[in-house]
PDB file of N, CA and C in Angstrom:
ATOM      1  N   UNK A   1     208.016 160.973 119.204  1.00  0.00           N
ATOM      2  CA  UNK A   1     208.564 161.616 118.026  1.00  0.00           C
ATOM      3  C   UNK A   1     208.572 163.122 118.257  1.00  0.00           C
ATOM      4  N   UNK A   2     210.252 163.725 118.476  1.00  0.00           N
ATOM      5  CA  UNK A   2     209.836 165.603 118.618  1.00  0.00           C
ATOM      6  C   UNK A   2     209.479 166.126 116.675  1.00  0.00           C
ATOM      7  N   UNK A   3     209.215 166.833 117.160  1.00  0.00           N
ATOM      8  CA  UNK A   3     208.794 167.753 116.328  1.00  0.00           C
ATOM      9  C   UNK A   3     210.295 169.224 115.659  1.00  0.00           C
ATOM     10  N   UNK A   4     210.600 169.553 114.554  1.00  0.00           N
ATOM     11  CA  UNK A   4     211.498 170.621 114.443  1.00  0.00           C
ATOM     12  C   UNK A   4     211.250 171.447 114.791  1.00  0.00           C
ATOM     13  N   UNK A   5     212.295 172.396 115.454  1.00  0.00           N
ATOM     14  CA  UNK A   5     211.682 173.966 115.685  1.00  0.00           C
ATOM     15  C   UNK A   5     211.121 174.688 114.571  1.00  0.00           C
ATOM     16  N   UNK A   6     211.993 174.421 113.056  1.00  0.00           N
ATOM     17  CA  UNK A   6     210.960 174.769 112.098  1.00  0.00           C
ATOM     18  C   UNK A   6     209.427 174.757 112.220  1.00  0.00           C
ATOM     19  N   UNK A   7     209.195 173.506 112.092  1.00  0.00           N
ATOM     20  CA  UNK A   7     207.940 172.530 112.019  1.00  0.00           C
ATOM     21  C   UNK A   7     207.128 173.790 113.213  1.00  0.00           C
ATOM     22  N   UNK A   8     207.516 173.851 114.418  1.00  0.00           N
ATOM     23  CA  UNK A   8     206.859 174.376 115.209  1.00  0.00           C
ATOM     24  C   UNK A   8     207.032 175.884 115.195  1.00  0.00           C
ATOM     25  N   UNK A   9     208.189 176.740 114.931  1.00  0.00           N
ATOM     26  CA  UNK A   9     207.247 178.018 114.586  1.00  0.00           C
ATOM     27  C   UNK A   9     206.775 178.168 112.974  1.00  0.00           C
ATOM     28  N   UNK A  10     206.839 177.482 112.390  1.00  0.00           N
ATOM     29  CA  UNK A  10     205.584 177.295 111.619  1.00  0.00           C
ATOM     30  C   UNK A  10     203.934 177.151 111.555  1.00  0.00           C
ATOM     31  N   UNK A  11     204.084 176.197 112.615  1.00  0.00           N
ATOM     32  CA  UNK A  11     202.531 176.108 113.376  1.00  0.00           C
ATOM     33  C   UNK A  11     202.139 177.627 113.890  1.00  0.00           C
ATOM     34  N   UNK A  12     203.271 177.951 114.689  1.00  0.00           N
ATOM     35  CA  UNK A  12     202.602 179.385 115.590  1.00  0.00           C
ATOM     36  C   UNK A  12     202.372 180.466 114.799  1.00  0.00           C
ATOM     37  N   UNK A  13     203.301 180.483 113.263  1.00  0.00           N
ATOM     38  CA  UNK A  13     202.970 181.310 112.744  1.00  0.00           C
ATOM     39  C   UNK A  13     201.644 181.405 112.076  1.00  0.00           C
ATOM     40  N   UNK A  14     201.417 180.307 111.368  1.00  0.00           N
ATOM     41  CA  UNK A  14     199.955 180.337 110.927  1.00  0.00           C
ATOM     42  C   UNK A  14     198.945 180.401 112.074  1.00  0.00           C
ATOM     43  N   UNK A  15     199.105 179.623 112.993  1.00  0.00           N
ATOM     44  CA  UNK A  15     197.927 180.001 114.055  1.00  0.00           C
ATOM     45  C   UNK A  15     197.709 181.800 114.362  1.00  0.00           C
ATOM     46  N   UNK A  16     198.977 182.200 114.495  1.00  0.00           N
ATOM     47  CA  UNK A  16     199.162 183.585 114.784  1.00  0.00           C
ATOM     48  C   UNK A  16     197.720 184.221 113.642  1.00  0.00           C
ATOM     49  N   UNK A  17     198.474 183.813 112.667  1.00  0.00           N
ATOM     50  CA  UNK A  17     198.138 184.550 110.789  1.00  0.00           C
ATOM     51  C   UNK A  17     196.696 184.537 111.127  1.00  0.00           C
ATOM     52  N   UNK A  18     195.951 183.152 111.290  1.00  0.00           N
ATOM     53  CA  UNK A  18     194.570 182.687 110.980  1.00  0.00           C
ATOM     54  C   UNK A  18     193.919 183.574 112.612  1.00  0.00           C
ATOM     55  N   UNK A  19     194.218 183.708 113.782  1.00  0.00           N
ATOM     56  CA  UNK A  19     194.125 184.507 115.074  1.00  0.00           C
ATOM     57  C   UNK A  19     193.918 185.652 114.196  1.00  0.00           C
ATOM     58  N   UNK A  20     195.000 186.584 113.922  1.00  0.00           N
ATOM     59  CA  UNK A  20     194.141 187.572 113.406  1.00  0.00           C
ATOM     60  C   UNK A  20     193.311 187.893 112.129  1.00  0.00           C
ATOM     61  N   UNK A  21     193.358 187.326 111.100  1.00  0.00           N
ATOM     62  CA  UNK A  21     192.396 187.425 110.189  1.00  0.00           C
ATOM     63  C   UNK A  21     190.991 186.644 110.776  1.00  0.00           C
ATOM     64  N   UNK A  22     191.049 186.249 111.944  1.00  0.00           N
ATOM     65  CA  UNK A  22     189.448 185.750 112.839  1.00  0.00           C
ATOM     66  C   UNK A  22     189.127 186.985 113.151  1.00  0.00           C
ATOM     67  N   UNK A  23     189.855 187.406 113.963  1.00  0.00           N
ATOM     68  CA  UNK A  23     189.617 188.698 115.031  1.00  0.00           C
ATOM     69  C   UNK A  23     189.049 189.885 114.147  1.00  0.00           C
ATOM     70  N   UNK A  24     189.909 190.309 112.822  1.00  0.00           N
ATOM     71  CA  UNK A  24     189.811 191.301 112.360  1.00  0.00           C
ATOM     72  C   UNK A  24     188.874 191.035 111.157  1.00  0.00           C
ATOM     73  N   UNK A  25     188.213 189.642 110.864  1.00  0.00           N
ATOM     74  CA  UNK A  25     186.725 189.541 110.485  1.00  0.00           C
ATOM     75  C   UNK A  25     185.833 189.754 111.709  1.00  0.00           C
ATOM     76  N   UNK A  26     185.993 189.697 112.861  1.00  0.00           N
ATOM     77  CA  UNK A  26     184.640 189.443 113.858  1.00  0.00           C
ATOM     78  C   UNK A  26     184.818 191.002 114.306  1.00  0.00           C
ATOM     79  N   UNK A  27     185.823 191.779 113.913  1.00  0.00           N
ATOM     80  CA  UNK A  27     185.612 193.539 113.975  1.00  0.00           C
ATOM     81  C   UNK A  27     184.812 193.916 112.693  1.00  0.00           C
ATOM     82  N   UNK A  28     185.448 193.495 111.227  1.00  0.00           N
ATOM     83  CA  UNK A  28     184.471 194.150 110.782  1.00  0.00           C
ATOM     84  C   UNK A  28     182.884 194.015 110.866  1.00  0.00           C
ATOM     85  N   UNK A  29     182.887 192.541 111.050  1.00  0.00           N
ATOM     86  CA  UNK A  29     181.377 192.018 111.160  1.00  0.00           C
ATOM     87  C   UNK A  29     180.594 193.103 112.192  1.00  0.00           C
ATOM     88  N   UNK A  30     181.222 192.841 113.685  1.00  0.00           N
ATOM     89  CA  UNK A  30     180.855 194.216 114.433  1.00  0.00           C
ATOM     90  C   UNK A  30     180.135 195.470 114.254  1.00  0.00           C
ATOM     91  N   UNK A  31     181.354 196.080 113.603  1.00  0.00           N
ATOM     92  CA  UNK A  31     180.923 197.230 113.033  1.00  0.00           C
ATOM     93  C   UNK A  31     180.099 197.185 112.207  1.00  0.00           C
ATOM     94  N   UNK A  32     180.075 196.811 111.191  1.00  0.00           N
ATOM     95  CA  UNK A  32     179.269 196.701 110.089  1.00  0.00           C
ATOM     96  C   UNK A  32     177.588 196.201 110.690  1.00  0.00           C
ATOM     97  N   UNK A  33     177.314 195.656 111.855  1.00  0.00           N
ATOM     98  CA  UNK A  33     176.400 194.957 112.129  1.00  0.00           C
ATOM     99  C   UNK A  33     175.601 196.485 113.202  1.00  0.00           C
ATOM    100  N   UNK A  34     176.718 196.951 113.708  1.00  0.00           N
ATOM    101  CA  UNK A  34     176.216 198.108 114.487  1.00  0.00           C
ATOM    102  C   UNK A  34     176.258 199.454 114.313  1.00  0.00           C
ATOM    103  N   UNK A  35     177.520 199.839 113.690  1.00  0.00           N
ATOM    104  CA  UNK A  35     177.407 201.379 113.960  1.00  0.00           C
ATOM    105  C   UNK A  35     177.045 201.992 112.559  1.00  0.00           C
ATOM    106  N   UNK A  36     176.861 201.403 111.516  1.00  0.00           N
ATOM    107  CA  UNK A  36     176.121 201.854 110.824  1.00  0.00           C
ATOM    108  C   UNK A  36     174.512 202.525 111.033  1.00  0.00           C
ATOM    109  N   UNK A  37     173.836 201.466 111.572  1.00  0.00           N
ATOM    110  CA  UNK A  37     172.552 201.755 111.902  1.00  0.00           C
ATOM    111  C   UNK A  37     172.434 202.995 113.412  1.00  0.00           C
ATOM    112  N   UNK A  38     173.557 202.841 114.244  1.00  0.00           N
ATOM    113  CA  UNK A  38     173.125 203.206 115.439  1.00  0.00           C
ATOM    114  C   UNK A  38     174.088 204.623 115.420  1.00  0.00           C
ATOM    115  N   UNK A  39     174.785 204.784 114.433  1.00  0.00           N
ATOM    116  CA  UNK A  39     175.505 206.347 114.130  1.00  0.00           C
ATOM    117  C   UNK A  39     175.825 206.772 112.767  1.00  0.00           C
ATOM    118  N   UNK A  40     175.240 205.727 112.162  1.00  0.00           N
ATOM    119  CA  UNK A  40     174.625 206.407 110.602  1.00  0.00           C
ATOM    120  C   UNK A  40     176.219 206.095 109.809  1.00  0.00           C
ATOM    121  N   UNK A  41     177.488 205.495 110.987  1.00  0.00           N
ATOM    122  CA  UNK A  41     178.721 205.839 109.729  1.00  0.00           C
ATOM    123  C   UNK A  41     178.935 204.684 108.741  1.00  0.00           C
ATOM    124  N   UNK A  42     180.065 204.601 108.107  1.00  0.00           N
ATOM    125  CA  UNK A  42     179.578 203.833 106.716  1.00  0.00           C
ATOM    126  C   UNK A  42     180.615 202.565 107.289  1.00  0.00           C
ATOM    127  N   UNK A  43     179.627 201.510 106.467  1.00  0.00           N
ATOM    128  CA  UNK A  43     180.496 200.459 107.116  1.00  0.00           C
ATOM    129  C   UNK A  43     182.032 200.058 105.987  1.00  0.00           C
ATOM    130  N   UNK A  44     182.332 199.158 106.383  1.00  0.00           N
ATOM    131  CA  UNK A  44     183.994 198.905 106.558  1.00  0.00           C
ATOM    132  C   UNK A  44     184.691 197.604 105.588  1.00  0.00           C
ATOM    133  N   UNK A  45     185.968 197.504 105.148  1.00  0.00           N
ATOM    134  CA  UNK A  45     185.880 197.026 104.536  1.00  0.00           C
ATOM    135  C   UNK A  45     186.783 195.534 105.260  1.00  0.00           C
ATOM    136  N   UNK A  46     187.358 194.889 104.918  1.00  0.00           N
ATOM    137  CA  UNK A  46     187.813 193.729 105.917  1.00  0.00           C
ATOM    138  C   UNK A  46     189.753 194.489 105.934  1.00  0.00           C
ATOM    139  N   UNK A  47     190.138 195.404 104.700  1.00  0.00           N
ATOM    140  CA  UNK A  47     191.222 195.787 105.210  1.00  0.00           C
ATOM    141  C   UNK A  47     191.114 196.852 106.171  1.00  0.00           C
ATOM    142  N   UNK A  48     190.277 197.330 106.183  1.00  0.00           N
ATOM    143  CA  UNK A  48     189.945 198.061 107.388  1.00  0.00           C
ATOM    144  C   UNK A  48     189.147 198.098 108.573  1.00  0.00           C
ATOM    145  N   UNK A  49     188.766 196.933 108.303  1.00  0.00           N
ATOM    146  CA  UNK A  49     188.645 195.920 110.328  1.00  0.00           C
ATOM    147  C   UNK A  49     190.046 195.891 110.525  1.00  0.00           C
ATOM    148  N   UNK A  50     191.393 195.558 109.951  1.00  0.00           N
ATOM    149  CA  UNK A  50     192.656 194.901 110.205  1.00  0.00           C
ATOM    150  C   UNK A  50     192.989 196.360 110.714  1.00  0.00           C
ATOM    151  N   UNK A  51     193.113 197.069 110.065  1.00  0.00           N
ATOM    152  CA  UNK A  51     193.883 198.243 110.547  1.00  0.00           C
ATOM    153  C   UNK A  51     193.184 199.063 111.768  1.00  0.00           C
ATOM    154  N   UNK A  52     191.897 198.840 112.030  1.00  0.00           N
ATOM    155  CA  UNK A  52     191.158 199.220 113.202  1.00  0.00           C
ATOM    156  C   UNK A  52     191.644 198.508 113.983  1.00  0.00           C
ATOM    157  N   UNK A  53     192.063 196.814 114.096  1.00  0.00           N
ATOM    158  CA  UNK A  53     192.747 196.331 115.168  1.00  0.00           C
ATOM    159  C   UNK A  53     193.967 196.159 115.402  1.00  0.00           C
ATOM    160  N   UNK A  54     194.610 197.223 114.159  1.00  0.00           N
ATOM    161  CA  UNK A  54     195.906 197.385 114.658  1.00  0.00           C
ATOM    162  C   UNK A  54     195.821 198.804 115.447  1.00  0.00           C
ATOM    163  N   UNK A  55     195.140 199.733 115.441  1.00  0.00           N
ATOM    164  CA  UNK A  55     195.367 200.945 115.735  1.00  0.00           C
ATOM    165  C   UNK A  55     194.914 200.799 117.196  1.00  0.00           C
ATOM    166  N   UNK A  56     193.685 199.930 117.445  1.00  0.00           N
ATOM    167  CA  UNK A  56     193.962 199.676 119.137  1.00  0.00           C
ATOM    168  C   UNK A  56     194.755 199.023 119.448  1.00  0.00           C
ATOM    169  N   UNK A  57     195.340 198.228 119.240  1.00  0.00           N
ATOM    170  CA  UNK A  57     196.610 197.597 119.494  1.00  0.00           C
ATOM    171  C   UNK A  57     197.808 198.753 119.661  1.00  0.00           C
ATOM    172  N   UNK A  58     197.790 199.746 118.987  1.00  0.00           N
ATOM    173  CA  UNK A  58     198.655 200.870 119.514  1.00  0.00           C
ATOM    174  C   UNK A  58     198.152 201.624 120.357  1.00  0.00           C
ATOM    175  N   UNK A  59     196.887 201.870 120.530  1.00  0.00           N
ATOM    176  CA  UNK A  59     196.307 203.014 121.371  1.00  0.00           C
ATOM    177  C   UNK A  59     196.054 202.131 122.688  1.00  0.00           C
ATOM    178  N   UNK A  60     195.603 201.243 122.763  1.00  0.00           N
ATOM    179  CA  UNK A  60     195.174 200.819 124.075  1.00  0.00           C
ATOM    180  C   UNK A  60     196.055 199.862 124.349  1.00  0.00           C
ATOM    181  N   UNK A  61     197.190 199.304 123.597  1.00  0.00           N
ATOM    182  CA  UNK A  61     197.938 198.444 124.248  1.00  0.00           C
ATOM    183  C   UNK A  61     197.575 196.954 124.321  1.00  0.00           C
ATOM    184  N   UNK A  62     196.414 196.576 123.519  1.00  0.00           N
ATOM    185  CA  UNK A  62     195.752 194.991 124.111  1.00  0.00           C
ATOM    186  C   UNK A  62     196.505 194.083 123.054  1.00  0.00           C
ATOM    187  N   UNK A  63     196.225 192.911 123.721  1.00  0.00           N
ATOM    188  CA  UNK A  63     196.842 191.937 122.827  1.00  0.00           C
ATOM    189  C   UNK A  63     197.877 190.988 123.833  1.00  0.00           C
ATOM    190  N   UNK A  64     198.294 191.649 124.955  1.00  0.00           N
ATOM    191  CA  UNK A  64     199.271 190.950 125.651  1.00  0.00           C
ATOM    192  C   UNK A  64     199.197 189.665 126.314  1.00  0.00           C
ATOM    193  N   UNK A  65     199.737 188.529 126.596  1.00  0.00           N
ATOM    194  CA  UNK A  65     199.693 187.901 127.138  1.00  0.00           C
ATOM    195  C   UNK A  65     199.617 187.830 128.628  1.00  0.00           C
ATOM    196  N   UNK A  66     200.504 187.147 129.581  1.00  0.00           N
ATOM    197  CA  UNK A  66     200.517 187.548 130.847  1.00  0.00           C
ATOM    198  C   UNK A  66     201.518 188.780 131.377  1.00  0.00           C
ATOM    199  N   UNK A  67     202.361 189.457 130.082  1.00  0.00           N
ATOM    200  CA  UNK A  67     203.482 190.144 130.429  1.00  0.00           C
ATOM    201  C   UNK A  67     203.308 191.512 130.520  1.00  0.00           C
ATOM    202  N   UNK A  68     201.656 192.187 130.759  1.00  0.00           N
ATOM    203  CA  UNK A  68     201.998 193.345 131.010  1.00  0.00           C
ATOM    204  C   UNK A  68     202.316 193.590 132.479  1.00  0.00           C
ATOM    205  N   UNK A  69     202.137 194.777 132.246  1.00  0.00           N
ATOM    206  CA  UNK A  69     202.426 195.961 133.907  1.00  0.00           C
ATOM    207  C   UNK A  69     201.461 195.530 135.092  1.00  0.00           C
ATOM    208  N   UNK A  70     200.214 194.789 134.681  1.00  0.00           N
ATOM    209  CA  UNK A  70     199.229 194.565 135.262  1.00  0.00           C
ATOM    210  C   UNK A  70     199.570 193.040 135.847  1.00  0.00           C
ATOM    211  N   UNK A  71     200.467 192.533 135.232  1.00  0.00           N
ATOM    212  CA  UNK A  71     200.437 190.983 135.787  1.00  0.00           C
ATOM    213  C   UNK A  71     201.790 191.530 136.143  1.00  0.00           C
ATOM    214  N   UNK A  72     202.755 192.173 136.463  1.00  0.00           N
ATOM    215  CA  UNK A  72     203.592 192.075 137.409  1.00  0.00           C
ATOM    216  C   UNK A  72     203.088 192.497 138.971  1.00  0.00           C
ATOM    217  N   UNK A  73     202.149 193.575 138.746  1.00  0.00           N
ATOM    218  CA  UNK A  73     201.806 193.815 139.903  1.00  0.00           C
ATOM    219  C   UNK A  73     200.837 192.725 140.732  1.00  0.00           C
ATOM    220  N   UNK A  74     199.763 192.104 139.889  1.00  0.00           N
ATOM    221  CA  UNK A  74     199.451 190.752 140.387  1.00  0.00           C
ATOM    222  C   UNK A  74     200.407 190.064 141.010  1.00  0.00           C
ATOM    223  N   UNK A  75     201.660 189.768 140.449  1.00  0.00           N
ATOM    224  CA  UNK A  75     202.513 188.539 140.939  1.00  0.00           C
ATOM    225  C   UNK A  75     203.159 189.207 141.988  1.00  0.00           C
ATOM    226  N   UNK A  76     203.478 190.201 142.225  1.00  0.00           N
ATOM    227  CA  UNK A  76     203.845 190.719 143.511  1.00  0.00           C
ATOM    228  C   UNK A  76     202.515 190.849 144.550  1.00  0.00           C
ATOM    229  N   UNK A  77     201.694 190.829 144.219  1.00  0.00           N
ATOM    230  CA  UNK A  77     200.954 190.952 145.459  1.00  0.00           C
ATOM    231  C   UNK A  77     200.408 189.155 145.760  1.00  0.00           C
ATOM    232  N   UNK A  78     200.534 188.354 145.088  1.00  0.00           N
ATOM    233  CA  UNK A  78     200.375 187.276 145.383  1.00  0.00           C
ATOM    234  C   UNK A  78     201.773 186.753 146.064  1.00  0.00           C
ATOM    235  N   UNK A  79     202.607 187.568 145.969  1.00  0.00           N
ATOM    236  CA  UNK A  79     203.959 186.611 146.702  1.00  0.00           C
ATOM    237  C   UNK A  79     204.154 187.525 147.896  1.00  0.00           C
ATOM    238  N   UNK A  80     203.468 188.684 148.031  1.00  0.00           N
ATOM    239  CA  UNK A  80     203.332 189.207 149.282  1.00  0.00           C
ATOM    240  C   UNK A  80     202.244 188.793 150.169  1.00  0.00           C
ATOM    241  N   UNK A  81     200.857 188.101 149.440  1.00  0.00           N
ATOM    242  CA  UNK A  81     200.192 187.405 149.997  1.00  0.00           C
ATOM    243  C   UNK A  81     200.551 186.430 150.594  1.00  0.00           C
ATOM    244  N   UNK A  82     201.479 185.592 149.991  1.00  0.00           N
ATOM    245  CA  UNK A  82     201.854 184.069 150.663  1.00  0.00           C
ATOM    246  C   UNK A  82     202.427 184.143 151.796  1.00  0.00           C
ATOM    247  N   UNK A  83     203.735 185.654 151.488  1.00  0.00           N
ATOM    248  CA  UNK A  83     204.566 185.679 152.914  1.00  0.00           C
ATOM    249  C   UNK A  83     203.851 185.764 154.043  1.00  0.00           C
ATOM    250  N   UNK A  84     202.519 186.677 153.631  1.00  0.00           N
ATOM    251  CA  UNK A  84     201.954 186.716 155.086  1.00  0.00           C
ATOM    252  C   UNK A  84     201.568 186.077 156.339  1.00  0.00           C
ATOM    253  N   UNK A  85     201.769 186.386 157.573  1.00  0.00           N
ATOM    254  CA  UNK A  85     200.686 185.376 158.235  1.00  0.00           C
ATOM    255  C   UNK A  85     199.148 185.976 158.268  1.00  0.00           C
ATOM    256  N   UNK A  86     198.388 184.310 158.871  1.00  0.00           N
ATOM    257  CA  UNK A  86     197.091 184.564 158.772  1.00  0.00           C
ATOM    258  C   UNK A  86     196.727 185.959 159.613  1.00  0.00           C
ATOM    259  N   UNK A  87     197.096 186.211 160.771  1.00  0.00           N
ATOM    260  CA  UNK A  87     196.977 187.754 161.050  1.00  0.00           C
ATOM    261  C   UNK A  87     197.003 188.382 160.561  1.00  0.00           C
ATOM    262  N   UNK A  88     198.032 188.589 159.448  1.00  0.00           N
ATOM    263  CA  UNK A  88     198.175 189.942 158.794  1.00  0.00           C
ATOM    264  C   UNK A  88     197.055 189.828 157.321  1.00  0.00           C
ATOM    265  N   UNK A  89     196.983 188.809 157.539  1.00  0.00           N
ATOM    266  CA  UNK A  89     195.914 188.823 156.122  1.00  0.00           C
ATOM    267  C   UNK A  89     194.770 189.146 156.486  1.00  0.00           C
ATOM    268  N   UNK A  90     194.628 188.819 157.829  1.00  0.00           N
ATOM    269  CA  UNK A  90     193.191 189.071 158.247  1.00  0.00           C
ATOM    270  C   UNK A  90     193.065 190.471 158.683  1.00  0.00           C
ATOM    271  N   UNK A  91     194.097 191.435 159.086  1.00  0.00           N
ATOM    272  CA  UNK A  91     194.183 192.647 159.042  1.00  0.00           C
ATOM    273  C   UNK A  91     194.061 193.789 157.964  1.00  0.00           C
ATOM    274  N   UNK A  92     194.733 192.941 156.524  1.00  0.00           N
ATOM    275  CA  UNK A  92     194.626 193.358 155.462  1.00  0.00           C
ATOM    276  C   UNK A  92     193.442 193.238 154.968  1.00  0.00           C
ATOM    277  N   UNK A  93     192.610 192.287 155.242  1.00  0.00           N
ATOM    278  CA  UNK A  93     191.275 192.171 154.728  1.00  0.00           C
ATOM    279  C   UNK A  93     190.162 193.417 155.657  1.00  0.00           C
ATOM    280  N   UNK A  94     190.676 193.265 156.665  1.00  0.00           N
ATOM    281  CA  UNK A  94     189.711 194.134 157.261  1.00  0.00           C
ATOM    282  C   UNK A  94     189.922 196.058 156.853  1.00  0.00           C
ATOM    283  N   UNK A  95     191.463 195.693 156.715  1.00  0.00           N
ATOM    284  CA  UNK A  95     191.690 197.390 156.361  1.00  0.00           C
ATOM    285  C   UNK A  95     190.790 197.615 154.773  1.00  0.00           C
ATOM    286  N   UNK A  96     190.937 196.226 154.344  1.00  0.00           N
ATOM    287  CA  UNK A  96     190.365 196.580 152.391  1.00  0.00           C
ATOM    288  C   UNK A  96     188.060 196.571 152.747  1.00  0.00           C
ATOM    289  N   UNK A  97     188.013 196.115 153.514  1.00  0.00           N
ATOM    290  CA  UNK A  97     186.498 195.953 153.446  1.00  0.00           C
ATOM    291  C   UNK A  97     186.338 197.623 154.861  1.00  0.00           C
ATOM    292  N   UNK A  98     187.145 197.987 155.490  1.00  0.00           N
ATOM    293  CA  UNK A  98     187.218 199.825 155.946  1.00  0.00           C
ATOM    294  C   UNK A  98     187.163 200.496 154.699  1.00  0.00           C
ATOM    295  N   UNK A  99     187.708 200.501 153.781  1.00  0.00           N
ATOM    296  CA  UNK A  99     187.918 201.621 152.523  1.00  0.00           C
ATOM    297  C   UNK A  99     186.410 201.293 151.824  1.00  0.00           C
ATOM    298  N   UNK A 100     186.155 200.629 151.466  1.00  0.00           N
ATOM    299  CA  UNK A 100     184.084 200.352 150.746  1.00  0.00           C
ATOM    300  C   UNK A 100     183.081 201.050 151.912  1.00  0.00           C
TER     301      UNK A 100
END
């Protein structure tokens, strides 16, 4: 039995919804559990765990799946890995354990 595409981004949306109202309770909890005591500031309210994890979400960029900048360069060096032969890998290994 398939399922509608309705039906299914429906699912993703609430999973999405309930993902971050987890996340942005287990920030305020965080905070509230630490930096009160350990920098005296005042703790937080749960709309403002949300907006603390939206503002790293702009500042630091997190949240991504496999599609940042960081997993393209992974996937290129794994498909430059494969081309290699075992010589050259074993050259490459030795040039990477010269640089430590």
């Amino acid at each position: 039995m398939r399922t509608s595409p309705v039906a299914k981004v429906l699912r993703v949306t609430t999973f999405v919804v309930f993902l971050i109202a987890g996340v942005s309770l287990v920030v305020m909890e965080l905070w509230n559990a630490l930096l009160p005591d350990l920098f005296g500031w005042q703790p937080i309210s749960y709309v403002q765990g949300v907006g603390i994890l939206i503002l790293s979400r702009i500042l630091f960029g997190g949240f991504r799946g496999g599609a940042g900048p960081a997993w393209h360069w992974k996937r290129r060096m794994v498909e430059r890995w494969h081309r290699m032969t075992p010589d050259e890998r074993q050259t490459f290994r030795q040039a990477l354990r010269s640089r430590a």
